[in-house]
N, C-alpha and C. Protein backbone atom coordinates (compact mmCIF):
# COMPACT_ATOMS: atom_id res chain seq x y z
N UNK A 1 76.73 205.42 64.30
CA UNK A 1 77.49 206.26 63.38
C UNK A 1 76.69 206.52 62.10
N UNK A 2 76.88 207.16 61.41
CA UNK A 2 76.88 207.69 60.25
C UNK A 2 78.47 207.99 59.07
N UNK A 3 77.69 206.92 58.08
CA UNK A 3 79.07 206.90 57.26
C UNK A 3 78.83 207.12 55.97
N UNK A 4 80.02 208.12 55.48
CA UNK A 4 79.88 207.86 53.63
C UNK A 4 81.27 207.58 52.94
N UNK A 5 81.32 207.34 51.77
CA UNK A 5 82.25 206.84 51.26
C UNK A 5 82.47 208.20 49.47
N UNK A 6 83.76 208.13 49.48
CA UNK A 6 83.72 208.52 47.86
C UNK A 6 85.20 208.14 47.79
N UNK A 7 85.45 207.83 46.22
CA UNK A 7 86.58 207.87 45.39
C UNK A 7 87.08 208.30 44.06
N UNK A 8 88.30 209.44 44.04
CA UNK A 8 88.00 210.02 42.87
C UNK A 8 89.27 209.61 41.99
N UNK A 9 88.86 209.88 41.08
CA UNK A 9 90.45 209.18 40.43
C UNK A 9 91.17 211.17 40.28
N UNK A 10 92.91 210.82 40.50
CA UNK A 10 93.65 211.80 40.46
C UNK A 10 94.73 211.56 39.31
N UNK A 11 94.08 210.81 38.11
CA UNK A 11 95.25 210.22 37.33
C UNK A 11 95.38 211.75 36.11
N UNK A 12 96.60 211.99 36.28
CA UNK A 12 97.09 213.05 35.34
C UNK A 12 96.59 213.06 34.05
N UNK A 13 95.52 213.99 33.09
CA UNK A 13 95.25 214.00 32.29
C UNK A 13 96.65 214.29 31.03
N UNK A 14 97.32 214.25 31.43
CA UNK A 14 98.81 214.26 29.95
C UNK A 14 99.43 213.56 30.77
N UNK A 15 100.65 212.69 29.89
CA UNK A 15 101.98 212.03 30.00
C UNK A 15 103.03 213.24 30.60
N UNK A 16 103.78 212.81 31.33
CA UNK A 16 105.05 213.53 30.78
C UNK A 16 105.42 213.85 32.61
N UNK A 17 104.32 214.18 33.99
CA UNK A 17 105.14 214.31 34.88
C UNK A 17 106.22 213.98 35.53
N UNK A 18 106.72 214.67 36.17
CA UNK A 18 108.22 214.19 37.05
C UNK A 18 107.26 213.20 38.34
N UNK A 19 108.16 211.97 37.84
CA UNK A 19 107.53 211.41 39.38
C UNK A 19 108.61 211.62 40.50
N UNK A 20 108.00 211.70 41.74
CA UNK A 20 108.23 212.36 43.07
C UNK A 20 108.35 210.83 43.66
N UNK A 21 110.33 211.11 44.30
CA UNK A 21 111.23 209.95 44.72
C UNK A 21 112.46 209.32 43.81
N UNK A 22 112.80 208.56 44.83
CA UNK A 22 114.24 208.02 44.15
C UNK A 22 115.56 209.18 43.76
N UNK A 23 114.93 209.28 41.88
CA UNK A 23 116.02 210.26 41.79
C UNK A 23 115.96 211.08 41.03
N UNK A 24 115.82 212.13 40.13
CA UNK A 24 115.51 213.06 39.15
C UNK A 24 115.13 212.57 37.74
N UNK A 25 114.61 213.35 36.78
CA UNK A 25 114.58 213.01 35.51
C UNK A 25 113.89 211.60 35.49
N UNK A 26 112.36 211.73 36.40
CA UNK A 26 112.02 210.51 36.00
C UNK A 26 110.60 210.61 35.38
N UNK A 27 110.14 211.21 33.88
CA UNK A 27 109.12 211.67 33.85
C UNK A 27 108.21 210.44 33.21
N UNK A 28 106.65 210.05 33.46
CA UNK A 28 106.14 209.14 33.46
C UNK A 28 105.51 208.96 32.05
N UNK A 29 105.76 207.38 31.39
CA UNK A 29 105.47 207.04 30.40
C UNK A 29 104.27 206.96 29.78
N UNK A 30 103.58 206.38 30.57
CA UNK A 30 102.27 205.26 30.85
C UNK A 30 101.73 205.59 31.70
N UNK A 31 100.27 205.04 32.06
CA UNK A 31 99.74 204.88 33.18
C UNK A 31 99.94 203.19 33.36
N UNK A 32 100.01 202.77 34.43
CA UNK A 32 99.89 201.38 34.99
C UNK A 32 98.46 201.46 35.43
N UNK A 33 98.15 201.99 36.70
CA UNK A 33 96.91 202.17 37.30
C UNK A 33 96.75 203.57 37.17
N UNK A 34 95.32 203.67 37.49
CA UNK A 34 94.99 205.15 37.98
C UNK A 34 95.10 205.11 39.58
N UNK A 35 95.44 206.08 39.86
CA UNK A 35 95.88 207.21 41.18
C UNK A 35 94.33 207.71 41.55
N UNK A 36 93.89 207.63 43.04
CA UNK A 36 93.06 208.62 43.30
C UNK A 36 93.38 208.94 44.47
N UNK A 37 91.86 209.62 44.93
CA UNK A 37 91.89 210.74 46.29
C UNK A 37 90.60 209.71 46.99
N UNK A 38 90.74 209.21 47.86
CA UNK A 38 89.94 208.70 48.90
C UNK A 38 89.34 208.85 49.83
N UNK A 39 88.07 209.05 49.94
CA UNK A 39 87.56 209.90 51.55
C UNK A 39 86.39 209.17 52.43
N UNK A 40 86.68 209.17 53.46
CA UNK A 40 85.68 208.62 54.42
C UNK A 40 85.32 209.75 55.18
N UNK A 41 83.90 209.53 55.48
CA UNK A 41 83.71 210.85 56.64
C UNK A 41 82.49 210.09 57.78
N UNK A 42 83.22 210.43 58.78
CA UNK A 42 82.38 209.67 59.87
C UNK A 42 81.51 210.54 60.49
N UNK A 43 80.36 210.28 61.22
CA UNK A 43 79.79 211.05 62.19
C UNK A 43 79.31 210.75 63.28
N UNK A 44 79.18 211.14 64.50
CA UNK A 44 78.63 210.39 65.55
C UNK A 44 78.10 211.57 66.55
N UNK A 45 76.82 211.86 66.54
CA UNK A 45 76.19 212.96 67.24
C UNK A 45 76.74 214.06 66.78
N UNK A 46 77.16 215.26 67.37
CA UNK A 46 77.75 216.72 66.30
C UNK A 46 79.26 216.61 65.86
N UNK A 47 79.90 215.36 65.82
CA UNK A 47 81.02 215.21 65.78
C UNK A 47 81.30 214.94 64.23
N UNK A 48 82.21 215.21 63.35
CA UNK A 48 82.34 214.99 62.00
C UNK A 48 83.88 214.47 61.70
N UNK A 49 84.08 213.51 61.42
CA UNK A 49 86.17 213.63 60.99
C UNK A 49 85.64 212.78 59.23
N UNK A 50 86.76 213.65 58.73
CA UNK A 50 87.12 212.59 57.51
C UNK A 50 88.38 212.35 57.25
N UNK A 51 88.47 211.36 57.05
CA UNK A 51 89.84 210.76 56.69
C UNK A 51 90.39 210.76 54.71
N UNK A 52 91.43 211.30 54.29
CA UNK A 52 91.65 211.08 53.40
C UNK A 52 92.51 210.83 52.63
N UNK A 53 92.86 209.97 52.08
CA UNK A 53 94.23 209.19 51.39
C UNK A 53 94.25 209.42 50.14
N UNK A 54 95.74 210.17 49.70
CA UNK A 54 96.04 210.42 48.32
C UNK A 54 96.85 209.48 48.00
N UNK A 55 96.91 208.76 46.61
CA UNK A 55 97.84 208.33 45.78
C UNK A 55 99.22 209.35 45.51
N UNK A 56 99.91 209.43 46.48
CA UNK A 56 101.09 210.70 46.32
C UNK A 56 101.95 210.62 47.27
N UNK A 57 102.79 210.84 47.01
CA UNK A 57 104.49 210.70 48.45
C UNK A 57 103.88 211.37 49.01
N UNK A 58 103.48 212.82 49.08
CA UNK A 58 102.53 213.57 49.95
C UNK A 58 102.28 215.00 49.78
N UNK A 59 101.85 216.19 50.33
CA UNK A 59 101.45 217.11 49.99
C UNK A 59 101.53 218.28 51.32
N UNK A 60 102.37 219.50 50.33
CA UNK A 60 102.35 220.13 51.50
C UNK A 60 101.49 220.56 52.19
N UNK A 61 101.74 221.42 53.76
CA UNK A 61 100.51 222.02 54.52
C UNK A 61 100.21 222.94 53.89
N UNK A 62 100.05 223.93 53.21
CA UNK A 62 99.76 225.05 52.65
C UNK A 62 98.44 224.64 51.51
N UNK A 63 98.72 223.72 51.08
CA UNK A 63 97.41 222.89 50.13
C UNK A 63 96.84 222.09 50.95
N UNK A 64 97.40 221.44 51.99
CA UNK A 64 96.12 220.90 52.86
C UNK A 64 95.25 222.05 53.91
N UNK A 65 95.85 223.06 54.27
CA UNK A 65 94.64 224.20 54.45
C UNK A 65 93.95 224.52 53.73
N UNK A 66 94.39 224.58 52.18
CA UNK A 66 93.41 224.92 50.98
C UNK A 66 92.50 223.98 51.18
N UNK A 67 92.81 222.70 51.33
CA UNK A 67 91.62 222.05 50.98
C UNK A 67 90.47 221.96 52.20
N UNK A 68 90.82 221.63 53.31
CA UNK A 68 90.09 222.06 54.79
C UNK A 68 89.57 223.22 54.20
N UNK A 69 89.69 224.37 53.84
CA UNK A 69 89.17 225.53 53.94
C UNK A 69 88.36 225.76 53.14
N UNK A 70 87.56 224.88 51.86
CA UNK A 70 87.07 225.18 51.48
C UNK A 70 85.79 223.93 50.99
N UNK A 71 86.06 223.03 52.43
CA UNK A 71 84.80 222.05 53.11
C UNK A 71 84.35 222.85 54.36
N UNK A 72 83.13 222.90 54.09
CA UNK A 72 81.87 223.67 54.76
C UNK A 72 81.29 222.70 56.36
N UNK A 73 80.81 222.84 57.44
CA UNK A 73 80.58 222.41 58.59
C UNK A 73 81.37 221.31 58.78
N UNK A 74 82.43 221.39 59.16
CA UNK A 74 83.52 220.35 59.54
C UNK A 74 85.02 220.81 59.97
N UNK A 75 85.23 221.33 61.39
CA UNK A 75 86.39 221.80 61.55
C UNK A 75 87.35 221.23 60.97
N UNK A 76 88.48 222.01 60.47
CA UNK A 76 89.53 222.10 59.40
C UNK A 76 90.19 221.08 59.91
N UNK A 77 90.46 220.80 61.98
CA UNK A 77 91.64 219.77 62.35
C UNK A 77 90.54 218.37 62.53
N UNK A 78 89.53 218.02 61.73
CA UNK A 78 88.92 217.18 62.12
C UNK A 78 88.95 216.51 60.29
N UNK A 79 89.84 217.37 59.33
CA UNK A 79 89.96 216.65 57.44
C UNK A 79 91.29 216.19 57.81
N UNK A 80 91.64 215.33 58.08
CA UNK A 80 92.79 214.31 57.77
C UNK A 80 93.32 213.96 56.87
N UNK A 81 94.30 214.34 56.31
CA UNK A 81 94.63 214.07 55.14
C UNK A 81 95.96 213.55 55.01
N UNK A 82 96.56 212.51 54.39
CA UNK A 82 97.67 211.42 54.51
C UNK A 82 97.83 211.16 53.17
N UNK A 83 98.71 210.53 52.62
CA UNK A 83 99.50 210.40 51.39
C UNK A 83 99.82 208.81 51.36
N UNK A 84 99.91 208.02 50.82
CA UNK A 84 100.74 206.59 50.73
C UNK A 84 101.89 206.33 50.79
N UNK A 85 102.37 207.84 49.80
CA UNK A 85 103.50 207.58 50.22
C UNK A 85 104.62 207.05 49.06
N UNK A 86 103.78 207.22 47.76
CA UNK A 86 104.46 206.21 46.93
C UNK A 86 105.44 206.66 45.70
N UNK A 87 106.34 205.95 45.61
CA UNK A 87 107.12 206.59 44.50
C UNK A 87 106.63 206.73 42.99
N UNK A 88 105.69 206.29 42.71
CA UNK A 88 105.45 206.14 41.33
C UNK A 88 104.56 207.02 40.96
N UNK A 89 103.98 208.15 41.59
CA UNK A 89 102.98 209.30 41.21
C UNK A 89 103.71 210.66 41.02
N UNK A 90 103.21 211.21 40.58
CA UNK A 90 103.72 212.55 40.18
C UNK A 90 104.00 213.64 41.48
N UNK A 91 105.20 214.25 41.62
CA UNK A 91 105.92 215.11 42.18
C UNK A 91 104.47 216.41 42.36
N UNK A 92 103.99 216.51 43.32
CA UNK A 92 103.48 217.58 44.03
C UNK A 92 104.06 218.42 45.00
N UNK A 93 105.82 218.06 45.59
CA UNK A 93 105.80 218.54 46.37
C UNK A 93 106.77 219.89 45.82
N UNK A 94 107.55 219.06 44.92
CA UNK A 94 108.72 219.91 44.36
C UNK A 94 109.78 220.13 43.92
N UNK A 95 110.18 218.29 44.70
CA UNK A 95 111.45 217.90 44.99
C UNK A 95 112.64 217.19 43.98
N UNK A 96 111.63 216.85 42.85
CA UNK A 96 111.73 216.05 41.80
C UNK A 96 111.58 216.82 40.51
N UNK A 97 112.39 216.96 39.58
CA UNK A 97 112.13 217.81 38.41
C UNK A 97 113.43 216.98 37.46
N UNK A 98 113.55 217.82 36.51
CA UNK A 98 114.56 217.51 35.30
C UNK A 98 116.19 217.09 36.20
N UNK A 99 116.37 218.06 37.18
CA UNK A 99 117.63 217.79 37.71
C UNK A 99 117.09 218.43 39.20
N UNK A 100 118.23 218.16 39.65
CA UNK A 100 118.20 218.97 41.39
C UNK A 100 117.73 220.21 41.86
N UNK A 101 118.35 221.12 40.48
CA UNK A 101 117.87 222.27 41.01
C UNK A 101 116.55 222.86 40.20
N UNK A 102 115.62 222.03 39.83
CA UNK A 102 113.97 222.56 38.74
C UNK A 102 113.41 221.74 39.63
N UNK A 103 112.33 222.68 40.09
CA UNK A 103 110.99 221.89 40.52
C UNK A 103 110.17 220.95 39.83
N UNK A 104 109.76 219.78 40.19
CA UNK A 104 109.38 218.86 39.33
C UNK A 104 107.55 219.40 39.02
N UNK A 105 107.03 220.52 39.88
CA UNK A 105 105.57 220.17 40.33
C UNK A 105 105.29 220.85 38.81
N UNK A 106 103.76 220.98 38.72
CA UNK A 106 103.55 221.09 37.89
C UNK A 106 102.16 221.71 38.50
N UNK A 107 101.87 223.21 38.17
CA UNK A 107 101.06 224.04 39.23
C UNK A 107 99.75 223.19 38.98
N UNK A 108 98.84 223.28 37.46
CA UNK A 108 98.21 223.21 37.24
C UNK A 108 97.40 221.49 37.79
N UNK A 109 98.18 220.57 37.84
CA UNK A 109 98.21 219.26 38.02
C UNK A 109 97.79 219.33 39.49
N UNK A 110 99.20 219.71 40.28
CA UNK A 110 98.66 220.31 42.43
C UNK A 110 97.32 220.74 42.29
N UNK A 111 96.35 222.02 41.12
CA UNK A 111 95.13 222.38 41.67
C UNK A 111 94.49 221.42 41.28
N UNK A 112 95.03 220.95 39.81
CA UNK A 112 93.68 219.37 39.76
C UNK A 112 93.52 218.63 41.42
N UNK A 113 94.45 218.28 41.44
CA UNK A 113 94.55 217.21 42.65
C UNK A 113 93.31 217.71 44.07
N UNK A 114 93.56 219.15 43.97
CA UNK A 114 93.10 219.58 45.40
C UNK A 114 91.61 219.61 45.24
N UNK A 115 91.11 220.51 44.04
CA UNK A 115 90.17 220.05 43.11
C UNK A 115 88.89 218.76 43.80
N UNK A 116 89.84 217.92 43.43
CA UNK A 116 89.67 216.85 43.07
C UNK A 116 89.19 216.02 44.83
N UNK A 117 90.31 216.48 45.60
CA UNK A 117 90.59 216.07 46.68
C UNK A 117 89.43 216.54 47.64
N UNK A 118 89.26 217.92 47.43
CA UNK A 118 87.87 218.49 47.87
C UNK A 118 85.98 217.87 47.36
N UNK A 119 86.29 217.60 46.01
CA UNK A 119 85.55 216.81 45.33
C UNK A 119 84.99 215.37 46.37
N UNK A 120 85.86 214.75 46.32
CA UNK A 120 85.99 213.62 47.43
C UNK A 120 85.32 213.73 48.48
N UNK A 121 86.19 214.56 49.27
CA UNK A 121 85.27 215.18 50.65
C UNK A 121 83.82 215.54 50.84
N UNK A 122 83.85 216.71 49.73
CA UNK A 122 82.28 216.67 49.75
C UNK A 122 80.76 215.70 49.44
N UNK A 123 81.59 214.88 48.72
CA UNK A 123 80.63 213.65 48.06
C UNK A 123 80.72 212.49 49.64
N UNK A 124 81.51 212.25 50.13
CA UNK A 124 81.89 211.37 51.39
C UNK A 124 80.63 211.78 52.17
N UNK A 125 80.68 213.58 52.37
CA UNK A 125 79.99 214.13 53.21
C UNK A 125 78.44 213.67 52.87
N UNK A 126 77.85 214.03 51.64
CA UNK A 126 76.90 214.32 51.03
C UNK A 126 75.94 212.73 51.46
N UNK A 127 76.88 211.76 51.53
CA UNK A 127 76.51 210.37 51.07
C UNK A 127 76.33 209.59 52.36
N UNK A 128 76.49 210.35 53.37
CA UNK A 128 76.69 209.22 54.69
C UNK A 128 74.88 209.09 54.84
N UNK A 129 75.58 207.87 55.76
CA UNK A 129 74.41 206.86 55.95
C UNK A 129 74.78 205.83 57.26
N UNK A 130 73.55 205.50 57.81
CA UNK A 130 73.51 204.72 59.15
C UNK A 130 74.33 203.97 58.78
N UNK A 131 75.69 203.62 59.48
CA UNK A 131 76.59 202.54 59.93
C UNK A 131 77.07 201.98 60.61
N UNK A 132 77.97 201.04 60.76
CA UNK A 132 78.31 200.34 62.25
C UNK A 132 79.89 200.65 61.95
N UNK A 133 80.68 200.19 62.81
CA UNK A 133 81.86 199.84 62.78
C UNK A 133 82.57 198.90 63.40
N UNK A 134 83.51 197.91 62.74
CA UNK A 134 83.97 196.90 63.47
C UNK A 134 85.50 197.22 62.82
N UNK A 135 86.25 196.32 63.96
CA UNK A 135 87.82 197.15 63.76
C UNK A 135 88.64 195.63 64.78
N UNK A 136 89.78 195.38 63.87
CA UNK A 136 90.51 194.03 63.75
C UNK A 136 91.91 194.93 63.42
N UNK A 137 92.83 193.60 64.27
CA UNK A 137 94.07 193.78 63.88
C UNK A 137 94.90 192.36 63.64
N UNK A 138 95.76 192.61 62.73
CA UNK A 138 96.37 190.98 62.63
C UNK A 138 98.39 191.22 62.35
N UNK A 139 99.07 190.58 62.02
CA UNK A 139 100.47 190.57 61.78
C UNK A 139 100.26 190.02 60.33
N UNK A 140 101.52 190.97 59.68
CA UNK A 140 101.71 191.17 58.26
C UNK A 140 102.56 189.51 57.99
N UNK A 141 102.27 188.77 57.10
CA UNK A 141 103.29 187.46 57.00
C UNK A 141 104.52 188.06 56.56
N UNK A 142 105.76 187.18 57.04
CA UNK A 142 106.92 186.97 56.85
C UNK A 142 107.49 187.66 55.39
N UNK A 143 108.11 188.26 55.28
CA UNK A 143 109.17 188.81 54.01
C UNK A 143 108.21 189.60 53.46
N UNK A 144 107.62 190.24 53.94
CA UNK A 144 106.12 191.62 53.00
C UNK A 144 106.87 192.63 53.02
N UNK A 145 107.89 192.90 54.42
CA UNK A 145 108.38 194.56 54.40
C UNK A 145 109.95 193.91 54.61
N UNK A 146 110.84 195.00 54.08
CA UNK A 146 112.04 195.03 54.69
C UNK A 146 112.41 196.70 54.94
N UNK A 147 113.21 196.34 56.26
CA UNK A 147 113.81 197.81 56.75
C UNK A 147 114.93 198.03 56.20
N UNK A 148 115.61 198.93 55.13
CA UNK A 148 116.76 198.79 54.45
C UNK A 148 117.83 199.61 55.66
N UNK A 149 117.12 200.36 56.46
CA UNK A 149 118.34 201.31 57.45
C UNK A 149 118.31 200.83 58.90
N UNK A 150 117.29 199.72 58.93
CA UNK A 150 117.33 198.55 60.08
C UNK A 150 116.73 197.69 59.85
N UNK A 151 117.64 196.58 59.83
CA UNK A 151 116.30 195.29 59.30
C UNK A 151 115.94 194.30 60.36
N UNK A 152 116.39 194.59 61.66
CA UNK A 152 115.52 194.65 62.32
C UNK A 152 114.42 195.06 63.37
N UNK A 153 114.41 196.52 63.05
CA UNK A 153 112.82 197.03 63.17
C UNK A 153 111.87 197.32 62.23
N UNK A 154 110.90 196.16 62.22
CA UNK A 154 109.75 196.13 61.02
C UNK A 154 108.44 196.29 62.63
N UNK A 155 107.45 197.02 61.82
CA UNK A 155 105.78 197.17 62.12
C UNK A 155 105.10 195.82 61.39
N UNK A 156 105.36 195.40 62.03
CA UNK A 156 104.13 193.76 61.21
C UNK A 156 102.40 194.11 61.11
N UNK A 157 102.39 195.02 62.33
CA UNK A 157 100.80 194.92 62.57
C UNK A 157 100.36 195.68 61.50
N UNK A 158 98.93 195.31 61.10
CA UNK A 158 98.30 195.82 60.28
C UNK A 158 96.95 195.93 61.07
N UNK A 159 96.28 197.21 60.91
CA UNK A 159 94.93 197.36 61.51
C UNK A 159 94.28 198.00 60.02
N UNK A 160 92.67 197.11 61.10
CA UNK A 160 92.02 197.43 59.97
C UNK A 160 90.46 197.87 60.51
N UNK A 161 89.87 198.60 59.73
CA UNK A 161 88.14 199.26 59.91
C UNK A 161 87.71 198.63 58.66
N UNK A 162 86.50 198.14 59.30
CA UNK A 162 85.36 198.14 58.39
C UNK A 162 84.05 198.89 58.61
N UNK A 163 83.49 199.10 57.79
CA UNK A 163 82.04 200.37 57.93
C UNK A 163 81.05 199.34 57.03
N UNK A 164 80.18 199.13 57.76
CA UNK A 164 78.91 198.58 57.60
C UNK A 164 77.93 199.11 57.81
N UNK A 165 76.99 198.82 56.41
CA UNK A 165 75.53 199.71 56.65
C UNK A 165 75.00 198.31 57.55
N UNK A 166 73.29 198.76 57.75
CA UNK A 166 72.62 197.75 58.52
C UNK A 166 72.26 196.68 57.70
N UNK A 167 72.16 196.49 56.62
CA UNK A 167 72.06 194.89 56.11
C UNK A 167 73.64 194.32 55.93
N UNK A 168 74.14 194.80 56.95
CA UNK A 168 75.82 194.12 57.31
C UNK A 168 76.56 194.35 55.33
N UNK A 169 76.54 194.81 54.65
CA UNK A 169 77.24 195.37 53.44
C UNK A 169 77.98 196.25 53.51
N UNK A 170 79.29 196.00 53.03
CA UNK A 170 80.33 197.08 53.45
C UNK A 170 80.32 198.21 52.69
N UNK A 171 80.61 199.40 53.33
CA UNK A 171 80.70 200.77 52.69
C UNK A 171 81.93 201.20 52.62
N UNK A 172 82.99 200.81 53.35
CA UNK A 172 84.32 200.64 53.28
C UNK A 172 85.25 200.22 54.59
N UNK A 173 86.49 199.80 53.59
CA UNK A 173 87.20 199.06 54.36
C UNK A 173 88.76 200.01 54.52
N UNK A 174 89.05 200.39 55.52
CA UNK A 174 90.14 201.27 55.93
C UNK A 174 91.38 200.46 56.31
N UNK A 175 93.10 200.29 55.71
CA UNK A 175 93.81 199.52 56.12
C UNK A 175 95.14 199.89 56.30
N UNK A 176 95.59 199.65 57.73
CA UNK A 176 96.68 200.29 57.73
C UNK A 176 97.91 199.81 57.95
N UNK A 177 98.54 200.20 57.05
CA UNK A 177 99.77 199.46 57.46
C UNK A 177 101.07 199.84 57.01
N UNK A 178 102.06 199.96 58.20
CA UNK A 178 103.68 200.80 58.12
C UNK A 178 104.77 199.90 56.56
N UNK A 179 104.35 200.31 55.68
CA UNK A 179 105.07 199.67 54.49
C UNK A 179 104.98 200.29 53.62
N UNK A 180 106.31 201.29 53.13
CA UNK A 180 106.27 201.54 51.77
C UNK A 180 105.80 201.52 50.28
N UNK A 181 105.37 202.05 49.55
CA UNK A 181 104.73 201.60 48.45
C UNK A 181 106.11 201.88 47.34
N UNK A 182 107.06 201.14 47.90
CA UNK A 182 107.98 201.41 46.83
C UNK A 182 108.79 199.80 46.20
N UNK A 183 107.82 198.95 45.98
CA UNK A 183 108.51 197.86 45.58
C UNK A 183 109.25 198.17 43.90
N UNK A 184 108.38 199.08 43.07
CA UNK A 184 109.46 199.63 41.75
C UNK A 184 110.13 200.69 42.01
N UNK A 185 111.24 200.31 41.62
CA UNK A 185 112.65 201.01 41.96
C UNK A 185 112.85 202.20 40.94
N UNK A 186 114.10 202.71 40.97
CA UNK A 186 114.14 204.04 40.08
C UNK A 186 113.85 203.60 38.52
N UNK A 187 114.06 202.46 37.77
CA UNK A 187 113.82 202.61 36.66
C UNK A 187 112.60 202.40 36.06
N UNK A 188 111.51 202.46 37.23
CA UNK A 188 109.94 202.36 36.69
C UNK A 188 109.53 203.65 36.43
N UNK A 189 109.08 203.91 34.88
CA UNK A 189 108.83 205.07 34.38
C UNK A 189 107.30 205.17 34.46
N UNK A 190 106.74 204.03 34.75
CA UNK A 190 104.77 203.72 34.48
C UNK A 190 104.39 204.11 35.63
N UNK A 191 103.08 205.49 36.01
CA UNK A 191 102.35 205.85 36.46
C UNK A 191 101.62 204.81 37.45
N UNK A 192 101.68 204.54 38.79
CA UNK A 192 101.20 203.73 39.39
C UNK A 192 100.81 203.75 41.13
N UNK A 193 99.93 203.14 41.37
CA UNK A 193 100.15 203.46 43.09
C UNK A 193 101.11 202.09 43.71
N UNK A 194 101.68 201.50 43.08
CA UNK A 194 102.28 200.16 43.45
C UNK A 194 101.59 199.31 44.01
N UNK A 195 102.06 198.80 45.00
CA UNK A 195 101.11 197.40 45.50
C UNK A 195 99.97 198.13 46.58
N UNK A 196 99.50 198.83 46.82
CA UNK A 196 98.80 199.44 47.24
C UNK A 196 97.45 199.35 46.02
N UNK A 197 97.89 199.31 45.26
CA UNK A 197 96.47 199.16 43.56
C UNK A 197 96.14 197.57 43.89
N UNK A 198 97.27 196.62 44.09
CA UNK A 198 96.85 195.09 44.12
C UNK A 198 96.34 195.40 45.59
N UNK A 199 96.85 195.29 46.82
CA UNK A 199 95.79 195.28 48.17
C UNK A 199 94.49 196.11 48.05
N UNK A 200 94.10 197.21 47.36
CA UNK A 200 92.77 197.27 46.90
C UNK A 200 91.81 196.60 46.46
N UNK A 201 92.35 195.78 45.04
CA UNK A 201 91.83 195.13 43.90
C UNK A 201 91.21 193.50 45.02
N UNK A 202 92.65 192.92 45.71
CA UNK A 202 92.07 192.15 46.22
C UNK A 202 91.08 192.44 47.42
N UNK A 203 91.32 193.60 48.02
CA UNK A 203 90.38 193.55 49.09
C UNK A 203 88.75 194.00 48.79
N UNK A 204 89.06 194.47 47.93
CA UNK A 204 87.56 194.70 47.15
C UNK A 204 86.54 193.92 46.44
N UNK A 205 87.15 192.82 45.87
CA UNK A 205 86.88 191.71 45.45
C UNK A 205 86.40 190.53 46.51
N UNK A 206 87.21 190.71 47.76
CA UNK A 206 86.95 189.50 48.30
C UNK A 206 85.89 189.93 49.55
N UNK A 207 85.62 191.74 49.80
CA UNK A 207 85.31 192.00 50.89
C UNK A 207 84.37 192.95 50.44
N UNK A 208 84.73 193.68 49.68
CA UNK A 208 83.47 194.68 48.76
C UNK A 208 83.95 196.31 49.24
């Protein structure tokens, strides 16, 4: 394989968005963490995929063609693009504003993001390099997730990729796993990716 890595930060240059979830009128104080756009891009003989994860409940299709469409040798169904999922980032989709009926988005903020998101991609692209891949799966411990509309069907498994150059040093670590990023509830006003910022922090630290 051939692998590269990039990460961009997507943290809102002003205070004040509607964050997207829960319930209206929730516009953000603070930053807690910064928010980014994440991209891996693999290759293996003429084959190209990149994978890419936003800090965001998620984003419509109409901006994820924008962004496919304007990365160069890499079919459009081969940019993957996925969301976390989380309540604490700013409303891109729409759904979230002052009250029910105002859009929460905020145009200029959506083109940063895509911007930004494309940014990513191309640097992922730009940067690959001889790699390996090794790929593990394990079960999430006891009380990590709860199902609030069934509690008992939980996804325990967690899978995971790692990308290694040839002096075995990681270039990144990919992790997946069926769990909400919504452990702060409606009255968290601070800008954040939730526990998704701590499973980074530690996995980066302990794994690189």
């Amino acid at each position: 394989f051939r692998a590269g890595v990039a990460s961009v930060k997507i943290t809102p240059e002003k205070k004040g968005l509607y964050l997207a979830g829960w319930g209206n009128n929730r516009a953000f104080t603070k930053v807690h963490d910064d928010i980014y756009a994440r991209a891996l891009a693999l290759q293996r003989g003429d084959t190209t995929v990149v994978w890419v994860t936003l800090d965001l409940l998620g984003l419509m299709y109409p901006d994820v063609q924008e962004i496919r469409s304007r990365i160069e040798g890499v079919p459009p169904e081969n940019i993957v693009i996925c969301a976390t999922h989380v309540h604490s980032a700013p409303d891109v989709i729409g759904l979230w504003g002052p009250d029910k009926k105002t859009p929460g988005v905020e145009p200029k903020y959506r083109q940063f993001v895509k911007d930004r998101t494309v940014a990513a991609i191309k640097r992922a692209l730009r940067d690959m390099k001889v790699a390996r891949i090794k790929l593990a799966s394990t079960k999430a411990p006891p009380k990590c997730a709860k199902n609030f509309r069934n509690p008992s069907s939980i996804d325990t498994e967690i899978s995971i990729l790692e990308v290694l150059n040839p002096a075995e040093e990681p270039i990144a670590v990919v992790v997946n796993w069926a769990c909400h990023p919504e452990c702060l509830d409606d009255h968290n006003l601070e800008l954040t990716s939730d526990y998704v910022h701590w499973l980074r922090q530690v996995v980066e630290k302990e794994v690189g």
